[in-house]
N, C-alpha and C. Protein backbone atom coordinates (compact mmCIF):
# COMPACT_ATOMS: atom_id res chain seq x y z
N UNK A 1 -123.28 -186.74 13.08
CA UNK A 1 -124.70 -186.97 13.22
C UNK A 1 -125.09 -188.30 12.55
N UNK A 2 -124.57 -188.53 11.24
CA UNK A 2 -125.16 -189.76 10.54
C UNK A 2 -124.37 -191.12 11.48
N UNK A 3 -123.57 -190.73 11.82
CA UNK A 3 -122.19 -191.71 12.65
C UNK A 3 -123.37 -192.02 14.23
N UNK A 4 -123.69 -191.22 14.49
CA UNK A 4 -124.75 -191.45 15.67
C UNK A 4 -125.82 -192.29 15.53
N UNK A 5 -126.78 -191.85 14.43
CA UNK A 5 -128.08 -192.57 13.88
C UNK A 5 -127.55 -194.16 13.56
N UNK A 6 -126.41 -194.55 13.08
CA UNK A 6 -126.15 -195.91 12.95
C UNK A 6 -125.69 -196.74 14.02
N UNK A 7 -125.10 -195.59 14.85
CA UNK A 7 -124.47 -196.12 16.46
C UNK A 7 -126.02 -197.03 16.98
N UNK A 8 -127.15 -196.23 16.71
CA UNK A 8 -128.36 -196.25 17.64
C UNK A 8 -129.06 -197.39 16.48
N UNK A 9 -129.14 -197.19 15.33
CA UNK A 9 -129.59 -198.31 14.76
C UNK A 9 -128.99 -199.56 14.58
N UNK A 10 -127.55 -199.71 14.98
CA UNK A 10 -127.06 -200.73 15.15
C UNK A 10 -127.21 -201.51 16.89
N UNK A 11 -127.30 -200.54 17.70
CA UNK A 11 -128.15 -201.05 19.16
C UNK A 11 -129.45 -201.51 19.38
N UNK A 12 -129.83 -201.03 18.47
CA UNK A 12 -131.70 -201.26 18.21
C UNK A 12 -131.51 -202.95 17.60
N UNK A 13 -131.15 -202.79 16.38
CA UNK A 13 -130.77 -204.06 15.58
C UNK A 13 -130.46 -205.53 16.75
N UNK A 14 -129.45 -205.01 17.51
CA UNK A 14 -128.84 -206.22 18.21
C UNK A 14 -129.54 -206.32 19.31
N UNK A 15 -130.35 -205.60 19.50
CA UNK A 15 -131.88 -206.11 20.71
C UNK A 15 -131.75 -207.33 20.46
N UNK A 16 -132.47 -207.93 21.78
CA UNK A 16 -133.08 -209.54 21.80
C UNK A 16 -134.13 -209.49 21.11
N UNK A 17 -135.14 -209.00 21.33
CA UNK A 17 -136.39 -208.15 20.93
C UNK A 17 -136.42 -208.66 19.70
N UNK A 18 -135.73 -207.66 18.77
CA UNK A 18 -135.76 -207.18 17.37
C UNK A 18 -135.30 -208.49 16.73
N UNK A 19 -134.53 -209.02 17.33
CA UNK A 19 -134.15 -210.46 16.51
C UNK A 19 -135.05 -211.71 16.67
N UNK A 20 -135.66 -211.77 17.73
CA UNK A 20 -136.48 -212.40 17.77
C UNK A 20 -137.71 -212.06 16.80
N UNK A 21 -138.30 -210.83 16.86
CA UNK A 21 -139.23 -210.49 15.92
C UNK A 21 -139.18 -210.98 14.33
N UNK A 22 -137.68 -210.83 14.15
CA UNK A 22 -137.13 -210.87 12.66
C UNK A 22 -137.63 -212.65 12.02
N UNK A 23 -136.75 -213.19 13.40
CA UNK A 23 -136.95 -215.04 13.27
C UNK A 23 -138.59 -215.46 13.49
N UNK A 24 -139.57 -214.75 14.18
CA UNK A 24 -140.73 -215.11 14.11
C UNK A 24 -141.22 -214.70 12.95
N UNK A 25 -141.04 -213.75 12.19
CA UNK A 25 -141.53 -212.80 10.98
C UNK A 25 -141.25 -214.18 9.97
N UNK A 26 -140.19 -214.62 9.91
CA UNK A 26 -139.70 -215.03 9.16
C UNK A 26 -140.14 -217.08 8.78
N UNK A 27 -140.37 -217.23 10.26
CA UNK A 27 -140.91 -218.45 10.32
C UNK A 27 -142.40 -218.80 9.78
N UNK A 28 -143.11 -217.55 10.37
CA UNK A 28 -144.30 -217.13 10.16
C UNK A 28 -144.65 -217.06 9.08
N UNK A 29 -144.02 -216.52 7.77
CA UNK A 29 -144.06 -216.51 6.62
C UNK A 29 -144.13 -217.91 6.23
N UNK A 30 -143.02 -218.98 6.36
CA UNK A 30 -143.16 -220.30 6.15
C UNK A 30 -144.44 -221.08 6.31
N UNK A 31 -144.59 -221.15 7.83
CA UNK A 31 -145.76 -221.52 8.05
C UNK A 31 -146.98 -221.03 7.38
N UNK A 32 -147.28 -219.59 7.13
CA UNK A 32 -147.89 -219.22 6.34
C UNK A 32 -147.79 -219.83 4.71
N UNK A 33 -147.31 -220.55 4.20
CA UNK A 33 -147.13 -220.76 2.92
C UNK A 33 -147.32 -222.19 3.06
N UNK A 34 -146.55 -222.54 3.80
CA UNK A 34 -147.45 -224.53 4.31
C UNK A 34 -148.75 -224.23 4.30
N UNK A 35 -149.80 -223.39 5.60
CA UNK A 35 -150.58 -223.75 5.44
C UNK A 35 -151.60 -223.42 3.82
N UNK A 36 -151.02 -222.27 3.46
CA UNK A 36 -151.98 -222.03 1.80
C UNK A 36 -152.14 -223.23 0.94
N UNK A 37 -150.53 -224.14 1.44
CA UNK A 37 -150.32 -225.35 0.14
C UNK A 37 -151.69 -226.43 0.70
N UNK A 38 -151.64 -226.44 2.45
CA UNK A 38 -152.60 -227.31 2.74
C UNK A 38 -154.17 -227.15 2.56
N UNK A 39 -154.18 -226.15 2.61
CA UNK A 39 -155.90 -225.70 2.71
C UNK A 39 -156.31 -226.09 1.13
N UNK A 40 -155.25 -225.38 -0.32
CA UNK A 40 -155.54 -225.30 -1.39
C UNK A 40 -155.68 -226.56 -1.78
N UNK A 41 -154.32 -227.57 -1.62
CA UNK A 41 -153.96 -228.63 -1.94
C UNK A 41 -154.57 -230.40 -1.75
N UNK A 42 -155.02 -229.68 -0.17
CA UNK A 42 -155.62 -230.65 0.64
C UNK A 42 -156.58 -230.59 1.15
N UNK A 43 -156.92 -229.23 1.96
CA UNK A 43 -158.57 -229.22 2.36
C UNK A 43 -159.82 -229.01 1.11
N UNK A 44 -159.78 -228.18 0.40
CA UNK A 44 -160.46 -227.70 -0.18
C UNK A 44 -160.94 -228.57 -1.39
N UNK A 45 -160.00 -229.38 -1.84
CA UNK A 45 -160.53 -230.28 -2.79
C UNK A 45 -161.33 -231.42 -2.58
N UNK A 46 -161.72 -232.24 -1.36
CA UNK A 46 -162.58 -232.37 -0.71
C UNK A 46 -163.50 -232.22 -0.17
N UNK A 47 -163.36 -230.90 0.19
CA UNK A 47 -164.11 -230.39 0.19
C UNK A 47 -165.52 -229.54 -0.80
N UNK A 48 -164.84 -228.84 -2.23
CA UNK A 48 -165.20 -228.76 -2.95
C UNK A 48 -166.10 -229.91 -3.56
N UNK A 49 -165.58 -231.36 -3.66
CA UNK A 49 -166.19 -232.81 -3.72
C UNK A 49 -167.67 -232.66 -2.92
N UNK A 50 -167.67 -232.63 -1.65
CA UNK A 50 -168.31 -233.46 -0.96
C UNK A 50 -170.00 -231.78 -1.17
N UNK A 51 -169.54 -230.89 -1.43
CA UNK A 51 -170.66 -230.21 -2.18
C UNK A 51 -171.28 -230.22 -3.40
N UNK A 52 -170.58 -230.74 -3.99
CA UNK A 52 -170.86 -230.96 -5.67
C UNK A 52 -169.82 -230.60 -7.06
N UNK A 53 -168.66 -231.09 -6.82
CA UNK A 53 -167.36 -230.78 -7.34
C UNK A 53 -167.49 -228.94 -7.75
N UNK A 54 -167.02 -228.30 -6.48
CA UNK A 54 -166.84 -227.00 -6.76
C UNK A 54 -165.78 -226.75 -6.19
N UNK A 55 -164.86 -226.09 -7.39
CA UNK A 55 -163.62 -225.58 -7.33
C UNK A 55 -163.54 -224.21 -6.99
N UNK A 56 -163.48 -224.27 -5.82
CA UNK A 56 -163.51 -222.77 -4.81
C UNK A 56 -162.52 -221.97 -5.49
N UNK A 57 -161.39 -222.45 -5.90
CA UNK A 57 -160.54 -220.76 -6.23
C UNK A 57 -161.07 -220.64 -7.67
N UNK A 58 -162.11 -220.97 -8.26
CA UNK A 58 -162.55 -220.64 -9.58
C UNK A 58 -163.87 -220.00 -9.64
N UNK A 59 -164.13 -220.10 -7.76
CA UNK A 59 -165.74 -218.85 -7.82
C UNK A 59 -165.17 -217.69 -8.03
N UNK A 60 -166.00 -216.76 -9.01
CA UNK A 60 -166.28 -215.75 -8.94
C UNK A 60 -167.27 -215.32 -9.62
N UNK A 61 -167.37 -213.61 -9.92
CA UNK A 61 -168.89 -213.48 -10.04
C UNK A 61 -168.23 -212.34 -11.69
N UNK A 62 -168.77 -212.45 -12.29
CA UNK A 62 -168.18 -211.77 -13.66
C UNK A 62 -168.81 -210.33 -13.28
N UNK A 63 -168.22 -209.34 -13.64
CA UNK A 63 -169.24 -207.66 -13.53
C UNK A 63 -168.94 -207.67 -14.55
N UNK A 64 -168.31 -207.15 -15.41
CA UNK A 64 -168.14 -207.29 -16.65
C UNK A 64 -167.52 -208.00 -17.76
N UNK A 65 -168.49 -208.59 -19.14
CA UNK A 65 -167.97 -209.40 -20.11
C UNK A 65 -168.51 -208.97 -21.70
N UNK A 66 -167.25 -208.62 -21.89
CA UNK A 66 -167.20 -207.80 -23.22
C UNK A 66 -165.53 -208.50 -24.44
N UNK A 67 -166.18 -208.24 -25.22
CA UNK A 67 -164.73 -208.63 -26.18
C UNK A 67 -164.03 -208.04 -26.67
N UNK A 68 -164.43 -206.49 -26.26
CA UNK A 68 -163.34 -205.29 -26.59
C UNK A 68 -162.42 -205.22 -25.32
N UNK A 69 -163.55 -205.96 -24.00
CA UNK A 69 -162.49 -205.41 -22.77
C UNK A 69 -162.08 -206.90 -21.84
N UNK A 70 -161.29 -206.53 -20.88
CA UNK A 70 -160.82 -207.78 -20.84
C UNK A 70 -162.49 -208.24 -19.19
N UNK A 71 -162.58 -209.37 -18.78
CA UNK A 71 -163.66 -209.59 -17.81
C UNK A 71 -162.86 -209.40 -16.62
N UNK A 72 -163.74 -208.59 -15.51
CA UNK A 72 -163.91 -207.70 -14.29
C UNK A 72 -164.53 -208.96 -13.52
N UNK A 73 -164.09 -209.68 -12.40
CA UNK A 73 -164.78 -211.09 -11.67
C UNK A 73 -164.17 -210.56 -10.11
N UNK A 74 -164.80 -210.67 -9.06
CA UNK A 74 -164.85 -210.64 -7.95
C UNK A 74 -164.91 -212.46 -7.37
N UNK A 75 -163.60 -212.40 -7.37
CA UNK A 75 -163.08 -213.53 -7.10
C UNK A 75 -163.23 -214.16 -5.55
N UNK A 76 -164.56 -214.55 -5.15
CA UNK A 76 -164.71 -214.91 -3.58
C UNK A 76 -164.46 -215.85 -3.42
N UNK A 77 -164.10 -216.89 -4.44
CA UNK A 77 -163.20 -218.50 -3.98
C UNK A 77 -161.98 -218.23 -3.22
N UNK A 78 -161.41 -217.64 -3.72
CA UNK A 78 -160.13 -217.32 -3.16
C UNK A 78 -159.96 -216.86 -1.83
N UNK A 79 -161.13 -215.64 -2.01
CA UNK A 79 -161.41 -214.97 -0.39
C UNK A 79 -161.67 -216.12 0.24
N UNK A 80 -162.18 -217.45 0.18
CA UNK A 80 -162.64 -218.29 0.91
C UNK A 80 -161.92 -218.97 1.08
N UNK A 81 -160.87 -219.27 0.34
CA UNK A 81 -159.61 -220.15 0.35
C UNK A 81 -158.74 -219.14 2.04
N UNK A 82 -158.38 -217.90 1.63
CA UNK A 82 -157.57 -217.05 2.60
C UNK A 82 -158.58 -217.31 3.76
N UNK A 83 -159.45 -216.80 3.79
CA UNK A 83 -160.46 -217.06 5.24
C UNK A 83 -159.90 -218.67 5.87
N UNK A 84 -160.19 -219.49 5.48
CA UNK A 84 -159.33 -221.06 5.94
C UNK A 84 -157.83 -221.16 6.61
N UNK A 85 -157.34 -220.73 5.33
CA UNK A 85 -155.96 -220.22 6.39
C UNK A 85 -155.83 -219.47 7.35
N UNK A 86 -156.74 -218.43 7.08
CA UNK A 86 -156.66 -217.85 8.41
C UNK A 86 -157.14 -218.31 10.10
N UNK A 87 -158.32 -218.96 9.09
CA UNK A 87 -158.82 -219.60 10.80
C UNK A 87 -157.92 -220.64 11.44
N UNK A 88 -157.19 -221.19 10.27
CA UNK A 88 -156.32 -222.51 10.68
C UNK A 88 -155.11 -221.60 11.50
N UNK A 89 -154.35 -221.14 11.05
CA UNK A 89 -153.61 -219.93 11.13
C UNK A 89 -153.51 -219.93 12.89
N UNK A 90 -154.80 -219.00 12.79
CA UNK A 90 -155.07 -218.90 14.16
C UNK A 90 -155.20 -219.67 15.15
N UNK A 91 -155.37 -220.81 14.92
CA UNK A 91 -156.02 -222.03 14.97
C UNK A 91 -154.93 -222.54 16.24
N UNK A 92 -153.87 -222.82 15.49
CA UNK A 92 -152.56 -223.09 15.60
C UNK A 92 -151.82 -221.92 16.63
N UNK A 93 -151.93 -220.61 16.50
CA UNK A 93 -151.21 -220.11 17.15
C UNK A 93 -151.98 -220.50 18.18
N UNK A 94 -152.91 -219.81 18.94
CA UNK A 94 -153.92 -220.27 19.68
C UNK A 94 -153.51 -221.56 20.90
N UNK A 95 -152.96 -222.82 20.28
CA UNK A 95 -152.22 -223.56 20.51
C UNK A 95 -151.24 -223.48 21.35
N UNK A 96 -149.91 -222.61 20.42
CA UNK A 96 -149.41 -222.51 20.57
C UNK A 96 -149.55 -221.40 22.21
N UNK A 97 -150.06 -220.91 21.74
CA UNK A 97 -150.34 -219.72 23.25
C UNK A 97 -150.24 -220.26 24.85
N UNK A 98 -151.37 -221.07 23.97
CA UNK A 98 -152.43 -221.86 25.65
C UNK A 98 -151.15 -223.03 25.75
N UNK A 99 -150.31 -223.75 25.21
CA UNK A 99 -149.40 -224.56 25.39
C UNK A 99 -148.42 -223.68 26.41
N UNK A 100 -147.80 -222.11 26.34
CA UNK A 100 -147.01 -221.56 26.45
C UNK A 100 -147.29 -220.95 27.85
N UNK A 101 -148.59 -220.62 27.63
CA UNK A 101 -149.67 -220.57 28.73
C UNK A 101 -149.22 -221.25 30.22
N UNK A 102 -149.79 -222.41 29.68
CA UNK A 102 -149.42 -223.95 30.82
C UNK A 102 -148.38 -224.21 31.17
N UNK A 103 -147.16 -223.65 30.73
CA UNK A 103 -146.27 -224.21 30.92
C UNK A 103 -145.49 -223.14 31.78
N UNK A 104 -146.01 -221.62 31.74
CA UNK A 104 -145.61 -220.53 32.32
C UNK A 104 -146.16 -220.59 33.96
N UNK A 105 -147.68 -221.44 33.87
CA UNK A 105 -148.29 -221.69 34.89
C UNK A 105 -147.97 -222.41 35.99
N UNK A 106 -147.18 -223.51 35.25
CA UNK A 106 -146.38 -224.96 35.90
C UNK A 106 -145.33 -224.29 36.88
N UNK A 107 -144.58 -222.87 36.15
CA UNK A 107 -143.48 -222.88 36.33
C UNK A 107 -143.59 -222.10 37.41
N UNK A 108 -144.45 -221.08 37.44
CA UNK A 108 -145.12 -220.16 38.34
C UNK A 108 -145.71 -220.67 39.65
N UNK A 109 -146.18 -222.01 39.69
CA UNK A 109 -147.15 -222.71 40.85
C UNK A 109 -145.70 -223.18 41.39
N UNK A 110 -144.22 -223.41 41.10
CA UNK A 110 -143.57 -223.78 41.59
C UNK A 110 -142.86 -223.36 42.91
N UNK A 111 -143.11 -223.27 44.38
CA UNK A 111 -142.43 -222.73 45.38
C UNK A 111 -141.04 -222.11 45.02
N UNK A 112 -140.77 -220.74 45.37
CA UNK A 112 -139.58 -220.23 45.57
C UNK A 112 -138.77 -221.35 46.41
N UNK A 113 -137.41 -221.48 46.59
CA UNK A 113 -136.62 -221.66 47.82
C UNK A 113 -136.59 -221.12 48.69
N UNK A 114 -137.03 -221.30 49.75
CA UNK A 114 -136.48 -220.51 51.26
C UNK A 114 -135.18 -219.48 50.99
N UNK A 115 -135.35 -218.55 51.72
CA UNK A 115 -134.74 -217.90 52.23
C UNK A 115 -133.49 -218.45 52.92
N UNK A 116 -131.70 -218.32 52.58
CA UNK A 116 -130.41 -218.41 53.21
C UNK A 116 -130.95 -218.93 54.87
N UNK A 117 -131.51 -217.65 55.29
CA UNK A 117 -131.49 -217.41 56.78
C UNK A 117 -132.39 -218.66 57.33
N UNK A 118 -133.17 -218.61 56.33
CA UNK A 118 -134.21 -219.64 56.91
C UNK A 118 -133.63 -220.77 57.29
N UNK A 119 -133.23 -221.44 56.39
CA UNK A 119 -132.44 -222.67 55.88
C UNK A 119 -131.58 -223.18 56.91
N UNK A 120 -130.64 -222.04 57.15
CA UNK A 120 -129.47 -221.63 58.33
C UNK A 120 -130.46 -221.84 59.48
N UNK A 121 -131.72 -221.46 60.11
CA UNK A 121 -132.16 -221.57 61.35
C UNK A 121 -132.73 -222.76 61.19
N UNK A 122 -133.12 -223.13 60.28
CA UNK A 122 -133.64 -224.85 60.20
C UNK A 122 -132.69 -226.14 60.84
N UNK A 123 -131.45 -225.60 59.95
CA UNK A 123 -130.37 -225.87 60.69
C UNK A 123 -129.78 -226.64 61.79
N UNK A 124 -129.83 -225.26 62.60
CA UNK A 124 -129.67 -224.72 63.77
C UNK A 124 -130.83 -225.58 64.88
N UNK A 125 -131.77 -225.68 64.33
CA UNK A 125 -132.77 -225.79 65.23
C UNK A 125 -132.38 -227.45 65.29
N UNK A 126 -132.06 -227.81 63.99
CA UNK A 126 -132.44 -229.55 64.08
C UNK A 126 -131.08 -229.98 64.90
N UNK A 127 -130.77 -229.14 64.54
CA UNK A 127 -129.02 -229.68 65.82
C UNK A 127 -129.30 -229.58 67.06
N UNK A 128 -129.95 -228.52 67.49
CA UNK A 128 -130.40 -228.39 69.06
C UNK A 128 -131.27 -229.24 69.40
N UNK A 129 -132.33 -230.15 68.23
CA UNK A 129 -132.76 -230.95 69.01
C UNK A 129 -132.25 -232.00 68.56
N UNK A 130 -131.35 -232.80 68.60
CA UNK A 130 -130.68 -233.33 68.31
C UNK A 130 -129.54 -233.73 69.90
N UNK A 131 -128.88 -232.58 70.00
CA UNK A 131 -128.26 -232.11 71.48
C UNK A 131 -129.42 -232.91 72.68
N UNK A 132 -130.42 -232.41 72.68
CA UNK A 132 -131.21 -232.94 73.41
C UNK A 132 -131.69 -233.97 74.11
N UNK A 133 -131.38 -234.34 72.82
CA UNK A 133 -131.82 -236.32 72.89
C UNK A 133 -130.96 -236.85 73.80
């Protein structure tokens, strides 16, 4: 029985599918971490500038401040930082889609080949008139 379950999880595994999923998962993550460096690194500090030097991952809102306990802050810079990436994120795939899109479209508007038979009576026909002449 356990000799079976690995038979089947080792068929599952070697899907096209599943490996592909693995290498997008995995790219995705990357890209995901470029864009955090860009938004943090590069958008936002400019951004922050051009409002009145505000350092977005340092909003938050204190709920509690005490010196016995440690401070409770609802940190919405940050949320605002992730919201960016995300739209960029999307932004990009999006892109990527409608690129993948067009190009499925190109390939699709492309005429089949005729048909053997066809081809063969095309042939056929241009020889007979040909004979003719």
């Amino acid at each position: 029985m356990l000799k079976q379950f690995f038979e089947e999880y080792k068929a599952f595994i070697q899907r096209g599918n599943v490996l592909d999923l693995a290498v997008g998962v995995i790219i995705g993550g990357a890209f995901g971490k470029i864009t955090s460096a860009l938004v943090d690194n590069v958008l936002m500090p400019p951004i922050g500038f051009l409002v009145g030097g505000v350092e977005f991952d340092k909003l938050a809102i204190l709920l509690q401040v005490s010196e016995s306990k440690p401070a409770v802050a609802i940190e919405y810079g940050k949320f605002i930082q992730s919201v960016i990436d995300f739209l960029i994120i999307a932004f990009v795939v999006f892109l990527v889609v409608k690129a993948v899109n067009a190009m499925q479209k190109k390939k699709d508007e492309t005429p089949p080949p005729p048909p053997v038979q066809e081809v063969l009576l095309t042939e056929i026909r241009d020889l007979l008139k040909q004979q003719q002449k």
